[in-house]
C-alpha atoms as a PDB file:
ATOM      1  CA  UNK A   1     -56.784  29.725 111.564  1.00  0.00           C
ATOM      2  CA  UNK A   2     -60.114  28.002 110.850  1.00  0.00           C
ATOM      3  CA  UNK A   3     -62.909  30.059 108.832  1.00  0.00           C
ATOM      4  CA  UNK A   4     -66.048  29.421 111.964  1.00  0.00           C
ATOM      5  CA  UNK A   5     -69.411  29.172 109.573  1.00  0.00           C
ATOM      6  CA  UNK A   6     -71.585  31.471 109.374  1.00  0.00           C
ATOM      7  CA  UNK A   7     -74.544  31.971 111.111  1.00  0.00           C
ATOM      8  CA  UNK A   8     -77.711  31.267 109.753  1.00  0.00           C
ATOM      9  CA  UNK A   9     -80.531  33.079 111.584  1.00  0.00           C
ATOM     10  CA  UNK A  10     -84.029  30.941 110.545  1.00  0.00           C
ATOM     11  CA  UNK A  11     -87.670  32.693 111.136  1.00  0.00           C
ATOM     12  CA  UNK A  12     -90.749  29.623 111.856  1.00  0.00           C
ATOM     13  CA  UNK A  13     -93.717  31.785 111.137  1.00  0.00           C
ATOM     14  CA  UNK A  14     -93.484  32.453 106.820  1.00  0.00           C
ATOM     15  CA  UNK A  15     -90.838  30.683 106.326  1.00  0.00           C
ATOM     16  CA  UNK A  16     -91.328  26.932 107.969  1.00  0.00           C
ATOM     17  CA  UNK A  17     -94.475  27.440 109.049  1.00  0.00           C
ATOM     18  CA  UNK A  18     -96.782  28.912 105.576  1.00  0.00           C
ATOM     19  CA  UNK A  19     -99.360  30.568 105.768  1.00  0.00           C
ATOM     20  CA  UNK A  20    -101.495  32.769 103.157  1.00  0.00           C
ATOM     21  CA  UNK A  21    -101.578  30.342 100.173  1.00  0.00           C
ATOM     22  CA  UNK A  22    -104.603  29.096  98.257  1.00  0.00           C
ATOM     23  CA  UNK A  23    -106.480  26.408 100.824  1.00  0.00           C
ATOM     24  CA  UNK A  24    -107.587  24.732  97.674  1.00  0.00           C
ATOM     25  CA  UNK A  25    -104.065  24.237  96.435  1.00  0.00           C
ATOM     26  CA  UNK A  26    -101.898  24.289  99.554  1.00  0.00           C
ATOM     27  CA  UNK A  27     -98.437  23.554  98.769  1.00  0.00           C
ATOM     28  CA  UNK A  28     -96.652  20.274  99.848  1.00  0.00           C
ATOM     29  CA  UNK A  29     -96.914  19.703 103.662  1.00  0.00           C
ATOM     30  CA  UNK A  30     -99.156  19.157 106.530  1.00  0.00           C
ATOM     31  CA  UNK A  31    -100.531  20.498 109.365  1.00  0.00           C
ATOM     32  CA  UNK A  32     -98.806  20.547 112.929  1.00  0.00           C
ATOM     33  CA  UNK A  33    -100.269  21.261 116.072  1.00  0.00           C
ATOM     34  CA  UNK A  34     -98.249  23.694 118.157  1.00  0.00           C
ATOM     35  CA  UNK A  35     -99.842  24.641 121.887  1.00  0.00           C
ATOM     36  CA  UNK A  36    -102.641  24.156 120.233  1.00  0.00           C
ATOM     37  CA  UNK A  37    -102.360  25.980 117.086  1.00  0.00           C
ATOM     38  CA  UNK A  38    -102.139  24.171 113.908  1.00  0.00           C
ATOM     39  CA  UNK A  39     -99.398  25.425 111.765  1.00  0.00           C
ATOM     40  CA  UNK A  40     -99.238  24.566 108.221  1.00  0.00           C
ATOM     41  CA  UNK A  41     -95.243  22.860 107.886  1.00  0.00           C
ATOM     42  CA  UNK A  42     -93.556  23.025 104.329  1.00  0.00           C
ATOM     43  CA  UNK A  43     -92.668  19.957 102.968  1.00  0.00           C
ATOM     44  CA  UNK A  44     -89.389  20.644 101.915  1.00  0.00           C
ATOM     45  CA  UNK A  45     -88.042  22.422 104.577  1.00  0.00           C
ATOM     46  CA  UNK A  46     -86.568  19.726 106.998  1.00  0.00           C
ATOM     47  CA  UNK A  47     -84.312  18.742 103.970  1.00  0.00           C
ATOM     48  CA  UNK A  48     -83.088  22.376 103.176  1.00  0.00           C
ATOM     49  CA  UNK A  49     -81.831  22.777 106.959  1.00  0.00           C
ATOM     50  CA  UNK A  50     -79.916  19.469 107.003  1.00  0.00           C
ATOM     51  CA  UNK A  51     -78.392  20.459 103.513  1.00  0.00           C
ATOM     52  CA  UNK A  52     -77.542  24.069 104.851  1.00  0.00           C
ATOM     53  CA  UNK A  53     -76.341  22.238 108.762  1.00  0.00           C
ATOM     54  CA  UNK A  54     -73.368  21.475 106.816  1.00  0.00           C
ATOM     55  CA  UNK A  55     -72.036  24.686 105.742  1.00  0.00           C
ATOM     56  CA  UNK A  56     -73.930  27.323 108.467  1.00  0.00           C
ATOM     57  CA  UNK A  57     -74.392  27.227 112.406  1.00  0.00           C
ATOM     58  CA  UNK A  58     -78.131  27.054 112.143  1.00  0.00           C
ATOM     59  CA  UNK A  59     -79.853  29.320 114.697  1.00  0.00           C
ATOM     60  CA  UNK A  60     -83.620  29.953 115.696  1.00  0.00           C
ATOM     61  CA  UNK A  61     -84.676  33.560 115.129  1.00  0.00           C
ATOM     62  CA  UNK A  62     -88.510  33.799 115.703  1.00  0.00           C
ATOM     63  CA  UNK A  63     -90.951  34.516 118.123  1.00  0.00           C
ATOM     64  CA  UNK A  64     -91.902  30.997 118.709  1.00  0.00           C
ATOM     65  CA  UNK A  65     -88.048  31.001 120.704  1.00  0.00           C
ATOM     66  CA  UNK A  66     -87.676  27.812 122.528  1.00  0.00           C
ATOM     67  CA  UNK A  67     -91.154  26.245 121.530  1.00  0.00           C
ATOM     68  CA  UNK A  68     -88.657  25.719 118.044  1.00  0.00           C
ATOM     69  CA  UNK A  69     -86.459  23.249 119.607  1.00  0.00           C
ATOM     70  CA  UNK A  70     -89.591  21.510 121.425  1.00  0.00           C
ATOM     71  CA  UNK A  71     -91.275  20.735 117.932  1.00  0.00           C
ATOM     72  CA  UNK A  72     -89.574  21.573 115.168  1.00  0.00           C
ATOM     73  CA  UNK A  73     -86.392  19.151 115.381  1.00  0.00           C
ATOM     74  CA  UNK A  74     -88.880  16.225 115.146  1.00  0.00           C
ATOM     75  CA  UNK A  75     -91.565  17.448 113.161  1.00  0.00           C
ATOM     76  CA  UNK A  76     -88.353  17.838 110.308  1.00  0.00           C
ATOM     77  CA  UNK A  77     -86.846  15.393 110.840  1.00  0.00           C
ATOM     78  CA  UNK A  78     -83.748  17.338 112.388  1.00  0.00           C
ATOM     79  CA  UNK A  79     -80.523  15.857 114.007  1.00  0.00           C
ATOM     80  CA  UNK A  80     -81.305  18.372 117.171  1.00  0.00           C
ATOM     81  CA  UNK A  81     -82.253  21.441 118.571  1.00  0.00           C
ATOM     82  CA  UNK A  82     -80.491  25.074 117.528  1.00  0.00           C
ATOM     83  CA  UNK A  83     -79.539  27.452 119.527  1.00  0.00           C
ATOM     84  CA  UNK A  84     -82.150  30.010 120.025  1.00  0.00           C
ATOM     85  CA  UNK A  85     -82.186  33.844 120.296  1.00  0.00           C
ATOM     86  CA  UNK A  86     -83.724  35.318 123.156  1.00  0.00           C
ATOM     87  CA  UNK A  87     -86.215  37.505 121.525  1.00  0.00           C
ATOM     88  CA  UNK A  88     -88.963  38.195 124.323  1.00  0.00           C
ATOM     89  CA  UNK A  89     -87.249  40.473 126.639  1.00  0.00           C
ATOM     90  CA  UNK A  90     -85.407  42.588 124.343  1.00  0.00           C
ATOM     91  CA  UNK A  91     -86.467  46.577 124.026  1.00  0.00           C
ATOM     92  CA  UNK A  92     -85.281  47.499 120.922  1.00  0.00           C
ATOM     93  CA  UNK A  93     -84.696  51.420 119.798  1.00  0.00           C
ATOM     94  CA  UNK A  94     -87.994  52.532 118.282  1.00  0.00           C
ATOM     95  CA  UNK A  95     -86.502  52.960 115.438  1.00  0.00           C
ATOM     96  CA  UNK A  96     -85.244  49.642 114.445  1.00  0.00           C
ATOM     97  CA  UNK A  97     -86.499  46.015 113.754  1.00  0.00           C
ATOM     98  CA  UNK A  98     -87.928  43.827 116.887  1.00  0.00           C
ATOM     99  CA  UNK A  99     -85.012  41.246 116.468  1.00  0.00           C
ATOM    100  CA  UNK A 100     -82.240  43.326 115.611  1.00  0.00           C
ATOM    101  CA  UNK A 101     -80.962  44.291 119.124  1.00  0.00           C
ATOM    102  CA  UNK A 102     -80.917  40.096 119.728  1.00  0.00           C
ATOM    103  CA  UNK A 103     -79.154  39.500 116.947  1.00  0.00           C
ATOM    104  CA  UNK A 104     -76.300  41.880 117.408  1.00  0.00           C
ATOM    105  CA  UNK A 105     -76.181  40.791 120.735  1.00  0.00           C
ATOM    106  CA  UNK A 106     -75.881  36.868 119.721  1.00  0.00           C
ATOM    107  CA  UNK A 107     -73.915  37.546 116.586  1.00  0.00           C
ATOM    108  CA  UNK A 108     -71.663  40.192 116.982  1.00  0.00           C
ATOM    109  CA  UNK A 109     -70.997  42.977 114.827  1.00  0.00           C
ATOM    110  CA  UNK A 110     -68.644  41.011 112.651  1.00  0.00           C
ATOM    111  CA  UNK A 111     -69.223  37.270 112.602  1.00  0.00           C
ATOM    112  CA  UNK A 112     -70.794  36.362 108.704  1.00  0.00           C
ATOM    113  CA  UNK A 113     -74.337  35.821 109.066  1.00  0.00           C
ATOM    114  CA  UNK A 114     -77.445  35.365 106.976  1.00  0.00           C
ATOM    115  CA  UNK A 115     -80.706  35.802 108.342  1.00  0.00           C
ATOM    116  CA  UNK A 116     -84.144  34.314 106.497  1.00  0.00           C
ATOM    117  CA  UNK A 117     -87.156  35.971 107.530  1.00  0.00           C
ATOM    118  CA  UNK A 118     -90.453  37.135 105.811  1.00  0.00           C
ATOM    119  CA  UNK A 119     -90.301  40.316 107.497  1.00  0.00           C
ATOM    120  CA  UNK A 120     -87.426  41.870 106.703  1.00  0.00           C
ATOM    121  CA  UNK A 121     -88.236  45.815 106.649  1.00  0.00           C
ATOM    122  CA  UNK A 122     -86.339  48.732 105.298  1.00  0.00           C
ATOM    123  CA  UNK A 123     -84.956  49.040 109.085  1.00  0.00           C
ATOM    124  CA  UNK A 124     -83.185  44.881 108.138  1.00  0.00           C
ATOM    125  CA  UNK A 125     -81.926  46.043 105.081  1.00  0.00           C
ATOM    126  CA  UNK A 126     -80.444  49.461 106.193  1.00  0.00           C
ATOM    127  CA  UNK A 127     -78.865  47.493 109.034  1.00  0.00           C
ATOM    128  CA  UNK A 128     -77.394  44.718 107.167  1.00  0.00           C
ATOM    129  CA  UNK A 129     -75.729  47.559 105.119  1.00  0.00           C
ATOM    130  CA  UNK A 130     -74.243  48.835 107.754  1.00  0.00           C
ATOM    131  CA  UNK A 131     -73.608  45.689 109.858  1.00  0.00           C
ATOM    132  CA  UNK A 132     -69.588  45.570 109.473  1.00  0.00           C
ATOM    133  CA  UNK A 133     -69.449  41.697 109.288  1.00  0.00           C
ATOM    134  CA  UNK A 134     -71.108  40.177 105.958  1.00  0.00           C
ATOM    135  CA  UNK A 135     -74.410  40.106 105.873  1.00  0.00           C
ATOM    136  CA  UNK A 136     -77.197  38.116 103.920  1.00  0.00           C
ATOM    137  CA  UNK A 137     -81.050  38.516 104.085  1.00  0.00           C
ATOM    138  CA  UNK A 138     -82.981  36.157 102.356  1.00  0.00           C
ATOM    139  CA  UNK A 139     -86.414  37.589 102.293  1.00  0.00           C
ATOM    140  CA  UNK A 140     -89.544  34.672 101.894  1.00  0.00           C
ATOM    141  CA  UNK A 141     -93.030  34.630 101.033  1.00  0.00           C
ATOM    142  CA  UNK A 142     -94.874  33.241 103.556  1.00  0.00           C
ATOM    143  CA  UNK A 143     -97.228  31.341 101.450  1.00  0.00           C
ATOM    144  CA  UNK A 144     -94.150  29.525  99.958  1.00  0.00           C
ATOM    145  CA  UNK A 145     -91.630  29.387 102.411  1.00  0.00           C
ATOM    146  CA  UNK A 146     -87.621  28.372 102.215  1.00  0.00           C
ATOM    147  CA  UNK A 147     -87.362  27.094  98.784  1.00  0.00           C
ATOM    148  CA  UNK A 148     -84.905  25.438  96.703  1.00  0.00           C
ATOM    149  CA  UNK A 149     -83.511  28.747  95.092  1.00  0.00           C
ATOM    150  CA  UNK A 150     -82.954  30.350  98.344  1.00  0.00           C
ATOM    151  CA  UNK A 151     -80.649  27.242  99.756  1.00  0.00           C
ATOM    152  CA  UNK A 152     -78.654  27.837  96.174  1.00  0.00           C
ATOM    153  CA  UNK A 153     -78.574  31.388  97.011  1.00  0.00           C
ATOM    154  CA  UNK A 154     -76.936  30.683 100.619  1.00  0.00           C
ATOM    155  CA  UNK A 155     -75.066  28.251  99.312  1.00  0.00           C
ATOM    156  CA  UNK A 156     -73.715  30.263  96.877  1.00  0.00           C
ATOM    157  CA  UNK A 157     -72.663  33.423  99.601  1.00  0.00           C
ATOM    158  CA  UNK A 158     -70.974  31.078 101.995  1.00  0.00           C
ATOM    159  CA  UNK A 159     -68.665  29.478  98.993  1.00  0.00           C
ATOM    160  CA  UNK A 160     -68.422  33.273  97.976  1.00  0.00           C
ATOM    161  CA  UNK A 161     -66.735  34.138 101.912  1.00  0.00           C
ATOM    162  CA  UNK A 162     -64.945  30.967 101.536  1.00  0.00           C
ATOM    163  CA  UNK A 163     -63.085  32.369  98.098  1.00  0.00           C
ATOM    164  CA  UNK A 164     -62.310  35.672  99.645  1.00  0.00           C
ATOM    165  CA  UNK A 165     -61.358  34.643 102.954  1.00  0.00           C
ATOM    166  CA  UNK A 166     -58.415  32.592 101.088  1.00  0.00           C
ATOM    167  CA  UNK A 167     -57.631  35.167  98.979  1.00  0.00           C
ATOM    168  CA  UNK A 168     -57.132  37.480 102.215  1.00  0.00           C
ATOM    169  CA  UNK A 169     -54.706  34.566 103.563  1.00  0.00           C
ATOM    170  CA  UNK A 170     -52.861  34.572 100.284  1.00  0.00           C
ATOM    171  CA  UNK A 171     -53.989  31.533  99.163  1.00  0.00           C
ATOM    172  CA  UNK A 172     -54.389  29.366 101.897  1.00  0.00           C
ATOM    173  CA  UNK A 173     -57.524  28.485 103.629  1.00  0.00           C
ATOM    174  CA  UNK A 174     -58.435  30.289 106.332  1.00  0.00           C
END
């Protein structure tokens, strides 16, 4: 049996799109117009998705839902569009996070996934504890952005599932 990849659930707005930093000292990027917004895009952040592409299933997870695939795969420099949750019509429980009830729904309760976001609220975490499949938040600040360390840190979980899902198989890869 092949090991699928895990999913990687990507936020735009504080995580591709920065906002909150310095104006005087922005960090590297420029500005995009989006519908006639301009949204500041990270420099760096077109290369961390094509390094990640290899070992995830990259997935949109952001309010901006299929505006992402309209401007983002060129403004990066991307191979293609994602596949994009359906965020807009979902009525999550009061209790929990806007995007949760999406991503169970797109996911599954056990499929590996890691989800970056800079809103992840004591609802995510709480969730992602109890979500029976593994489970990574990677938590940004918006001023900054996916950065180098987090794409080590990802990196670093899916070799982790990799290691234990041959181990489970006794060995051989899974």
């Amino acid at each position: 049996m092949v090991l699928n990849r895990p999913l990687l659930l990507i936020d735009v707005d504080g995580v591709i799109s920065l906002f909150g930093f310095d104006p005087a000292q922005p960090p590297p990027g420029r500005f995009e117009v989006v519908d006639g917004i301009a949204h500041f895009l990270s420099a760096a952040t077109g290369e961390h998705l094509r390094r990640l592409s290899g070992d995830f299933e990259l997935a949109w997870c952001t309010g901006w839902e299929e505006k992402a695939n309209e401007h983002l795969p060129r403004a990066l420099g991307l191979p293609g569009a994602f596949p994009c949750l359906s965020l807009a019509s979902e009525l999550a429980e009061p209790s929990a996070h806007w995007k949760l009830a999406a991503i169970d729904r797109h996911a599954g309760p056990s499929r590996p996934l890691a989800w970056v976001d800079d809103a992840h609220d004591e609802r995510c975490h709480a969730w992602a504890v109890a979500r029976p499949g593994p489970t990574l938040l990677v938590s940004t600040d918006p001023a900054v952005g996916l950065t180098e360390a987090h794409v080590h840190r990802l990196l670093r979980w899916v070799s982790e599932l990799r290691r234990s899902s041959t181990r489970a198989a006794g060995g051989r890869p899974r």
